[in-house]
Protein backbone atom coordinates (compact mmCIF):
# COMPACT_ATOMS: atom_id res chain seq x y z
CA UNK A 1 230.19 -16.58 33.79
CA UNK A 2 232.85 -18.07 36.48
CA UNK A 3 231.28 -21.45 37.65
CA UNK A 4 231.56 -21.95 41.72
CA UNK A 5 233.42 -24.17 43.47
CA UNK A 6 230.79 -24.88 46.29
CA UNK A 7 231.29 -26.24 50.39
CA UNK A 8 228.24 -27.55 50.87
CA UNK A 9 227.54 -27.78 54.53
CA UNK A 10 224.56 -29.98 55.33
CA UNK A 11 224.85 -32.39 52.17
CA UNK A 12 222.64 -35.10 52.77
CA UNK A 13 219.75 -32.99 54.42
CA UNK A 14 216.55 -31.18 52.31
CA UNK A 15 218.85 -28.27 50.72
CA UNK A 16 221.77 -30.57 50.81
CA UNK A 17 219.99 -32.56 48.14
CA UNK A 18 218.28 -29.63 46.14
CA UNK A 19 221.46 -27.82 45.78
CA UNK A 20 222.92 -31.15 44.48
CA UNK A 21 220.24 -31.15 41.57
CA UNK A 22 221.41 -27.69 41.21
CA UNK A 23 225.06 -29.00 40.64
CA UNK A 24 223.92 -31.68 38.23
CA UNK A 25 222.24 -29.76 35.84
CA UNK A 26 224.12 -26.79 36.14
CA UNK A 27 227.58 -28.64 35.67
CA UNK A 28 229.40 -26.95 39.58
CA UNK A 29 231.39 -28.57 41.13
CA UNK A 30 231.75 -29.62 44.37
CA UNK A 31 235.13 -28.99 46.32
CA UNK A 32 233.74 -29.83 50.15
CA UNK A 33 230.41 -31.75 51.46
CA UNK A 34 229.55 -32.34 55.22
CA UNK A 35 226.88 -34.19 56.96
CA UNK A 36 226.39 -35.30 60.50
CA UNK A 37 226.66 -38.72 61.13
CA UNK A 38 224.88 -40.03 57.59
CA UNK A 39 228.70 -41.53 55.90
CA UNK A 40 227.02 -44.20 53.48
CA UNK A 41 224.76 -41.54 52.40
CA UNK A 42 227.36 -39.04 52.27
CA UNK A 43 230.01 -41.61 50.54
CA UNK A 44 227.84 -41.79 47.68
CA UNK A 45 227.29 -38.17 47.08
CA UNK A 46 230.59 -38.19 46.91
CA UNK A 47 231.43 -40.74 45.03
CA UNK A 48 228.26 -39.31 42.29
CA UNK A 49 229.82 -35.80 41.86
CA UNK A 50 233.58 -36.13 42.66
CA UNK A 51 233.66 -35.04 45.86
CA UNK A 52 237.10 -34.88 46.89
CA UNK A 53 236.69 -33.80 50.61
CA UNK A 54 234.30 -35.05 52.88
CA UNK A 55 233.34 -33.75 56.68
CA UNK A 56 231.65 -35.83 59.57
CA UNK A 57 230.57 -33.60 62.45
CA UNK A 58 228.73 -36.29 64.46
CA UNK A 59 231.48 -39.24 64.50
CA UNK A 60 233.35 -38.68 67.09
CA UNK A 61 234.04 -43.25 67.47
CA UNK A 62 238.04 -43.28 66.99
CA UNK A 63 237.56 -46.96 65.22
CA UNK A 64 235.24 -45.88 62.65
CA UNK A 65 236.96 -42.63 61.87
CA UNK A 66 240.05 -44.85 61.28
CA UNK A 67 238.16 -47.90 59.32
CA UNK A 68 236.13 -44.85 57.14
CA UNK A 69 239.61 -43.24 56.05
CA UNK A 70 241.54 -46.82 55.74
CA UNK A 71 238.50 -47.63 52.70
CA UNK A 72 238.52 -44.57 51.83
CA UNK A 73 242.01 -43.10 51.24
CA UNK A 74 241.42 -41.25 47.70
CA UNK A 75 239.37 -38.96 50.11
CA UNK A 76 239.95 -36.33 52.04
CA UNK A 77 238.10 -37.04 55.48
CA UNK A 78 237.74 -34.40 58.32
CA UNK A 79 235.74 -35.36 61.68
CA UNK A 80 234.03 -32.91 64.35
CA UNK A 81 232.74 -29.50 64.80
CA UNK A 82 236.60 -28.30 64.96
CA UNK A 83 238.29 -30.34 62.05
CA UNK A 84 235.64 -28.81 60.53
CA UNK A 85 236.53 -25.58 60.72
CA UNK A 86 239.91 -26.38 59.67
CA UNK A 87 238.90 -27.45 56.51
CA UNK A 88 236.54 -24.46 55.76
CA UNK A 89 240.15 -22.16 56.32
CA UNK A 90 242.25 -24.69 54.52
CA UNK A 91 240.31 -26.49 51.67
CA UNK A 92 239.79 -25.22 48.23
CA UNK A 93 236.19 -22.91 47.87
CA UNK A 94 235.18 -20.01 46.08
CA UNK A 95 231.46 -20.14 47.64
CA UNK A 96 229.73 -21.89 50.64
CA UNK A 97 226.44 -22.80 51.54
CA UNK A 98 225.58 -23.33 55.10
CA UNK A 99 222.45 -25.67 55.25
CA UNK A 100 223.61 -27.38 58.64
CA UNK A 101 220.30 -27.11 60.52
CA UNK A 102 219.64 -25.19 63.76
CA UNK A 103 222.33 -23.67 66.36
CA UNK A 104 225.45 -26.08 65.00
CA UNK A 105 225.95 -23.82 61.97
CA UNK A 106 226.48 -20.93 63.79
CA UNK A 107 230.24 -21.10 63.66
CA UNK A 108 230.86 -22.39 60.79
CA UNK A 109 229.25 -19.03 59.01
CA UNK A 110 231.52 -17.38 61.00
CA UNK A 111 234.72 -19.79 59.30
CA UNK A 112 233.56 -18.68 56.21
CA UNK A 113 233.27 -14.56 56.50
CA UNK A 114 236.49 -15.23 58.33
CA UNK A 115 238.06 -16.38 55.28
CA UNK A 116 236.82 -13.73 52.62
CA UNK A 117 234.61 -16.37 51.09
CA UNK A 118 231.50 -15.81 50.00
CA UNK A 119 228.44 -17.03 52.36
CA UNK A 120 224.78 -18.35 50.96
CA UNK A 121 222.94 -18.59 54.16
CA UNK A 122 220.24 -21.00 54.70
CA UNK A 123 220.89 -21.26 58.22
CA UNK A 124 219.24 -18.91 60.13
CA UNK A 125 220.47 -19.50 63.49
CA UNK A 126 223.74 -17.85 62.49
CA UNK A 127 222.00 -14.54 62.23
CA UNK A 128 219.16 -15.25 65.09
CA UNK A 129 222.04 -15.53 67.50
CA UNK A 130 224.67 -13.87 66.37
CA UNK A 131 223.84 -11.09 63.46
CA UNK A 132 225.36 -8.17 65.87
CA UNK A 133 228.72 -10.07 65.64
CA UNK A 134 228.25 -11.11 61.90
CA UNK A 135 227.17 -7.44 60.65
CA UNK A 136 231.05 -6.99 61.86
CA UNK A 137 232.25 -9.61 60.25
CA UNK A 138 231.10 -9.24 56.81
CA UNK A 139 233.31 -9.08 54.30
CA UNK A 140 233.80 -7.85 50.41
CA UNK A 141 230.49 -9.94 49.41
CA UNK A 142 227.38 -9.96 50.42
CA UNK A 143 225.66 -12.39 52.51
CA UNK A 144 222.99 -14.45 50.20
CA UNK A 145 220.07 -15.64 51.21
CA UNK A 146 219.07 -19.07 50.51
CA UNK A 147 215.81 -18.99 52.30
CA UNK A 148 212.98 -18.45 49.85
CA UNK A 149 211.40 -15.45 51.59
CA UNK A 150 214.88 -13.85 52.10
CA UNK A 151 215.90 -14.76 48.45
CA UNK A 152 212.80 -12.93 47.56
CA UNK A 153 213.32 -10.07 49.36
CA UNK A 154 216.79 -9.89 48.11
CA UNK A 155 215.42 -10.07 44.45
CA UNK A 156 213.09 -7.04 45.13
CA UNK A 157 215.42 -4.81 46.18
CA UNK A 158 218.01 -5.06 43.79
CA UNK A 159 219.78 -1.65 44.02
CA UNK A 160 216.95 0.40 45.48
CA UNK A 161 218.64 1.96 49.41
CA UNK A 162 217.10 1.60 52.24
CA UNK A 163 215.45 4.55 52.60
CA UNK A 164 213.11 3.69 49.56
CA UNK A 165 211.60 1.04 51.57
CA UNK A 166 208.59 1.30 53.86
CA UNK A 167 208.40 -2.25 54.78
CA UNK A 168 209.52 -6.00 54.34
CA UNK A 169 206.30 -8.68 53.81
CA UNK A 170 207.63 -12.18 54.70
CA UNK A 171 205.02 -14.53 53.50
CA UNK A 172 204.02 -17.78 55.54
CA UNK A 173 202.42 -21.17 54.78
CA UNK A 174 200.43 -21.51 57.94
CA UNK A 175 202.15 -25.06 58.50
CA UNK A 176 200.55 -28.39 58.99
CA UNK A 177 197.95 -26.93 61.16
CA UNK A 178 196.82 -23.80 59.65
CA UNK A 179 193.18 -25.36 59.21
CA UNK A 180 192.91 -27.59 62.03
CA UNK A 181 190.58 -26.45 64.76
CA UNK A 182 192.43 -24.76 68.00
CA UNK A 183 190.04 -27.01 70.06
CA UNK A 184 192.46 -30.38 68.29
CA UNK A 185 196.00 -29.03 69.28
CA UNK A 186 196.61 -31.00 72.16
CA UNK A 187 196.20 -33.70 70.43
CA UNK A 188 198.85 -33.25 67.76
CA UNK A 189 201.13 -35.89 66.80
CA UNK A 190 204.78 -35.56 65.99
CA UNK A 191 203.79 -37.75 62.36
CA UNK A 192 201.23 -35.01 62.11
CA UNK A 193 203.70 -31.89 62.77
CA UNK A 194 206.08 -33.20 60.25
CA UNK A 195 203.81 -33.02 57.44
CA UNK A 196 204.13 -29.74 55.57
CA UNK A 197 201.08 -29.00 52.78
CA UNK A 198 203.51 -27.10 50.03
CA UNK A 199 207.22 -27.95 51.16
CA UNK A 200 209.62 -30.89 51.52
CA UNK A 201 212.33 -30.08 54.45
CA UNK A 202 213.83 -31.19 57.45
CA UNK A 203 212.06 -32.26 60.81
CA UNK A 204 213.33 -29.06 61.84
CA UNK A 205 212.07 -26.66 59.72
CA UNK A 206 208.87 -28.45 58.89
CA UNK A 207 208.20 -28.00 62.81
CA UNK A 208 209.20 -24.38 63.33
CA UNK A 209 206.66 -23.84 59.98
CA UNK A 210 204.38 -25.73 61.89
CA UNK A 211 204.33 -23.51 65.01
CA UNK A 212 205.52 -19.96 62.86
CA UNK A 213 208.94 -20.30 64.92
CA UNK A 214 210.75 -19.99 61.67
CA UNK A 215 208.85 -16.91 60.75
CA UNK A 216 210.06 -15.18 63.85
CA UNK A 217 213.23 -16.48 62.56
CA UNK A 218 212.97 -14.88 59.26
CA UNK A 219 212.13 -11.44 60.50
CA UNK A 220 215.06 -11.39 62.51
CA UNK A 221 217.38 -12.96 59.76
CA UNK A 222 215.63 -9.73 57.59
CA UNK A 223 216.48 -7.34 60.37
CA UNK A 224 220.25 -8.10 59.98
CA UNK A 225 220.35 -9.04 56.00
CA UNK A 226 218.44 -6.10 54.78
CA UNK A 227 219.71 -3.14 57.92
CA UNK A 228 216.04 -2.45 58.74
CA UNK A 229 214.30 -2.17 61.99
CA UNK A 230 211.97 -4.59 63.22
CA UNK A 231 208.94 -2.05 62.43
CA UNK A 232 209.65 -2.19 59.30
CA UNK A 233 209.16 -5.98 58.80
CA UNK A 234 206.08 -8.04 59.01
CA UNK A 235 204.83 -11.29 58.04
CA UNK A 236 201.47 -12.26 56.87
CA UNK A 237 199.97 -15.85 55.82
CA UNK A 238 199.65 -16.83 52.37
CA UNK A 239 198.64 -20.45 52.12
CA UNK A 240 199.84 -20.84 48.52
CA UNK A 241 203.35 -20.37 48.68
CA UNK A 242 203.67 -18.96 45.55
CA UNK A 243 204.52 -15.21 46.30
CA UNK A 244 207.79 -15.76 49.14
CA UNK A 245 207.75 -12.32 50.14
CA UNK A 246 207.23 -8.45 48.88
CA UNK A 247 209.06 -5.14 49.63
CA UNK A 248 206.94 -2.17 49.88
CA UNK A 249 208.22 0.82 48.53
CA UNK A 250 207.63 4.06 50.06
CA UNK A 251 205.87 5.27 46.69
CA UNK A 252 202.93 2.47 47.48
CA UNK A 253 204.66 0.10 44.86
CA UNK A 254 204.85 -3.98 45.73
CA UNK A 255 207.80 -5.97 43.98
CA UNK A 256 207.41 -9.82 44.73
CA UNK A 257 209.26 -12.57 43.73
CA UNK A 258 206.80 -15.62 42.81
CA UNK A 259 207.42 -18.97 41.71
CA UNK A 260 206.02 -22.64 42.26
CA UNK A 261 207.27 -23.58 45.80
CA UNK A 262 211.19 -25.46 44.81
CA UNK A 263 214.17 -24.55 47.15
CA UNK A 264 216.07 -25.18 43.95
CA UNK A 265 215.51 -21.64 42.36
CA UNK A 266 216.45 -19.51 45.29
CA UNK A 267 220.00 -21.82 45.56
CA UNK A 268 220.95 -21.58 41.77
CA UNK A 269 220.31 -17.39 42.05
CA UNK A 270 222.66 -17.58 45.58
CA UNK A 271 224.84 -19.50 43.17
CA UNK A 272 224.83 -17.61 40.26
CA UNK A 273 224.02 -13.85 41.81
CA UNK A 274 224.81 -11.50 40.12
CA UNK A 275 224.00 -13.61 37.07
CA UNK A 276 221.04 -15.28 36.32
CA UNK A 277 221.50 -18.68 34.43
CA UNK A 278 219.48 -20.71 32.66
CA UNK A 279 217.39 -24.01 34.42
CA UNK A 280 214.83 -26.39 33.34
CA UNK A 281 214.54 -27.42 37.25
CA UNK A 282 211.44 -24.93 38.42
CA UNK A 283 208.84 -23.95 36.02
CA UNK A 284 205.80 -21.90 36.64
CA UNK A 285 202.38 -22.02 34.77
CA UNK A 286 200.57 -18.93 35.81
CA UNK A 287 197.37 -20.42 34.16
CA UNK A 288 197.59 -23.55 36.59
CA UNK A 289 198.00 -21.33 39.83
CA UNK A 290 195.76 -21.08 42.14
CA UNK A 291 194.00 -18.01 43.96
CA UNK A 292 196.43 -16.33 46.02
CA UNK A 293 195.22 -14.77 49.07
CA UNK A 294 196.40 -13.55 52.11
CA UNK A 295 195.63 -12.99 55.98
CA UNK A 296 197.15 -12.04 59.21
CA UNK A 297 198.47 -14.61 61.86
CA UNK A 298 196.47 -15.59 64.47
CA UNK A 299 197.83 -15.23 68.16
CA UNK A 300 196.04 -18.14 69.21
CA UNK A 301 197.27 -20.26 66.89
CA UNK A 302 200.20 -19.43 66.59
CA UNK A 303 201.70 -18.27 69.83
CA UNK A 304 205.18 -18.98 69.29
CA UNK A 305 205.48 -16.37 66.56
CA UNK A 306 204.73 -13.36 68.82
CA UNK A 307 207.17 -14.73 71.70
CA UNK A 308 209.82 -14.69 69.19
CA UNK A 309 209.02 -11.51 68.01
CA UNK A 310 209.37 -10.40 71.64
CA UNK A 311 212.52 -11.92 72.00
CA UNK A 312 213.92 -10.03 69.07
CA UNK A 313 212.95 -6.52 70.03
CA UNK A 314 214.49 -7.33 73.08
CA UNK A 315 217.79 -8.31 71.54
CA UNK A 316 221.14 -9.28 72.99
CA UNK A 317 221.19 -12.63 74.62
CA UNK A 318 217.37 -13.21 74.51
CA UNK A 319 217.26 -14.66 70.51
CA UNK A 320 219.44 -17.11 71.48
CA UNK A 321 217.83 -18.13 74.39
CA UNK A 322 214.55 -18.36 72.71
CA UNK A 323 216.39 -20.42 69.95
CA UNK A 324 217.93 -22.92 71.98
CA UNK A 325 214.32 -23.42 74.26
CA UNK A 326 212.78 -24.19 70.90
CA UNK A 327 215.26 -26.78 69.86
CA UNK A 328 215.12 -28.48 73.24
CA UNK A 329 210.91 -28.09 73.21
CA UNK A 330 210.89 -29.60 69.70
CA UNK A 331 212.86 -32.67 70.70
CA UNK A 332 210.98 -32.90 73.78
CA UNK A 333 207.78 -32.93 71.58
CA UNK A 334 208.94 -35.43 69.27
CA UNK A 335 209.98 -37.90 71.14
CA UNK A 336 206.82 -38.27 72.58
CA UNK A 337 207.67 -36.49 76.07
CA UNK A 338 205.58 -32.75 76.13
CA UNK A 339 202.23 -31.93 74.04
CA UNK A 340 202.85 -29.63 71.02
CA UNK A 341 201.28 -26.79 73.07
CA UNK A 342 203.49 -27.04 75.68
CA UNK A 343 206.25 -26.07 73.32
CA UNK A 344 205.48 -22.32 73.49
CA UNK A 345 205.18 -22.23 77.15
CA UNK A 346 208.24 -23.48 77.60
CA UNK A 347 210.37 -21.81 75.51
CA UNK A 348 208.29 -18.26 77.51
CA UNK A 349 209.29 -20.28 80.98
CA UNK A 350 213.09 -20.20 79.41
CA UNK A 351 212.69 -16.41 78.48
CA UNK A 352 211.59 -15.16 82.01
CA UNK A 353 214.48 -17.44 83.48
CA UNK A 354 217.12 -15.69 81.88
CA UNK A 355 218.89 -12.35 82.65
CA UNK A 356 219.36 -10.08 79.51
CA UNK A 357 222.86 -9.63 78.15
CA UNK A 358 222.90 -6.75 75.69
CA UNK A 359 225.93 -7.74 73.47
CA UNK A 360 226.88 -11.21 73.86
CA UNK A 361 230.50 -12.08 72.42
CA UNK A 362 230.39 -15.45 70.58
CA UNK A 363 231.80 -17.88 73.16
CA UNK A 364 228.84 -16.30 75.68
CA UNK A 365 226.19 -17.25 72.87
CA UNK A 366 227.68 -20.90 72.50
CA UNK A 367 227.79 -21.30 76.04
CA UNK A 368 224.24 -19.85 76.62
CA UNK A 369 223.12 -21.96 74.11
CA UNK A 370 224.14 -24.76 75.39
CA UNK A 371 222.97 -24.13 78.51
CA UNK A 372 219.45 -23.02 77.70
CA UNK A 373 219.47 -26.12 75.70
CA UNK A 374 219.86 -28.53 78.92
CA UNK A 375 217.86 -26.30 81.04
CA UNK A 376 214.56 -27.04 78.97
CA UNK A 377 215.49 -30.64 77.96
CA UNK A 378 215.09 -30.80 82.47
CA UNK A 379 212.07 -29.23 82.76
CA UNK A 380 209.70 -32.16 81.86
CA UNK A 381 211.10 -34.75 83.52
């Protein structure tokens, strides 16, 4: 089996680091890493698995760009969203995984089909706001999911079409608050929300678990990996994490994927798909598991989950409205400035705001987004 040469977009955050133990054990290497703003952390990574190329998106300060490349000069150092770019068209890469979080990766997915190269997706704003652009774009691979549920899902299907499945089962945690009585959500904390009960992750994504944002995520990432409509995809909670997701044949049959909850399995398969190889990194004892159950989501708790799923049905311009009101609401929330259960509300207020746009070209999604973005981030104040 070929190893990969990886871009890994997003080093130094949750799947950044995962896919690094990945690397390790697994003997990749790494041709391209990128963080935000992080460089010490990001210069060691580096400097640990022979890094040769290194991206900043965040640094934009002239002076430190210079004094980073000046101490630096056996590296290859890119800075910005655009310089970026360049170096996903002009840098050496036979595979890339896109774990930048939220709206920013959106364009660099689009680098990457651009160039022929294959794509392992964990970000799912790429296909929230843009998956009628990317199901154009795709090229002679197929788009791999990183997510666990999608990874799943992929698993299940394996060669079966389409028209052998009756429907898609995205499983979900519940979040930090899945047991904490309604009459308590006001009074949520920010060091509460970013507590998940079975995963380590970003502030992000531990939030959007928190509220089921990223499971109205999921189902539209689903909608656009797997070609199915949105009645055909569901979610349902299963505390455990053990099972991340099911297909539903149209024979009554349920395949699963199951596993102890590690982001490192579903990134080795996206790494080594087709091929399985073997890994000493996640190991499952059925014998220590314990009961799995499941139950529907509760509207009340969980409000944000059915907005989204509005939002998608609705299509066009609307998932990336909804997407940017939740990243401004989530900042808002953690830096002390809205409730948590003003979050939902105002990403609904954003919703009703905007007109509908049925098929947004890219630079109309950016701008939206941006917009939206700085329209929510206004309405507390």
């Amino acid at each position: 089996m070929v190893k990969p040469l990886i871009a890994l977009l997003g080093a130094t955050g949750s799947i950044g680091t995962s896919t690094l133990s990945v690397a390790k054990e697994q003997h990749y290497q790494i041709g391209l890493a990128s963080a935000h703003q992080d460089y010490p952390k990001l210069l060691k990574i580096a400097a640990d698995y022979n890094i040769p190329c290194l991206v900043f998106t965040g640094i934009s300060d002239k002076s430190l760009q210079q004094k980073l490349r000046h101490e630096n000069q056996q590296l290859r150092l890119y800075f910005g969203e655009t310089e970026l770019l360049q170096a996903l068209q002009s840098e050496d890469y036979s595979i890339a995984i896109n774990a930048i979080s939220g709206s920013a990766g959106l364009s660099s997915s689009f680098a990457i089909l651009q160039r022929d190269k294959k794509l392992a997706l964990a970000n799912k704003e790429s296909l929230v706001m843009a998956g009628h652009l990317i199901a154009k774009l795709r090229s002679s691979h197929p788009i791999i999911p990183v997510d666990s549920e999608h990874s799943a899902i992929f698993q299940a299907i394996g060669v079966h079409p389409a028209n052998e499945i009756r429907k898609l089962h995205i499983t979900a945690s519940g979040g930090a608050f899945r047991d904490l009585p309604l009459k308590d959500f006001a009074n949520i904390t920010p060091a509460q929300a970013l507590q998940h009960p079975n995963w380590s992750m970003g502030a992000k994504v531990t939030l959007d678990s928190a509220t089921m944002f990223n499971k109205a995520l999921e189902v539209i990432e689903a909608h656009w990996l797997f070609k199915l409509p949105y009645q055909q995809i569901t979610a349902v909670m299963h505390p455990q994490s053990i099972i991340h997701s099911l297909v539903e044949f149209i024979d009554g049959s349920f395949l699963a994927q199951l596993s102890t909850p590690d982001m490192k399995l579903p990134i080795l398969y996206a790494l080594t798909y087709p091929n399985r190889a073997k890994s000493n990194l996640v190991k499952t004892d059925l014998t220590q598991l314990s009961e799995l159950s499941f139950k529907a989501i509760d509207q009340d708790r969980y409000p944000l989950f059915f907005i989204g799923l509005k939002a998608a049905q609705a299509g066009g311009i609307y998932p990336t409205v909804m997407n940017a009101a939740v990243e401004a609401a989530s900042r808002l929330f953690l830096s002390g400035r809205i409730p948590f259960t003003s979050i939902s509300s105002l990403v609904q207020k954003a919703l009703d705001h905007y007109p509908f746009v049925e098929e947004p070209d890219l630079e109309t999604i950016i701008g939206m987004n941006k917009e939206v973005f700085l329209w929510v981030s206004e309405l507390s104040l």
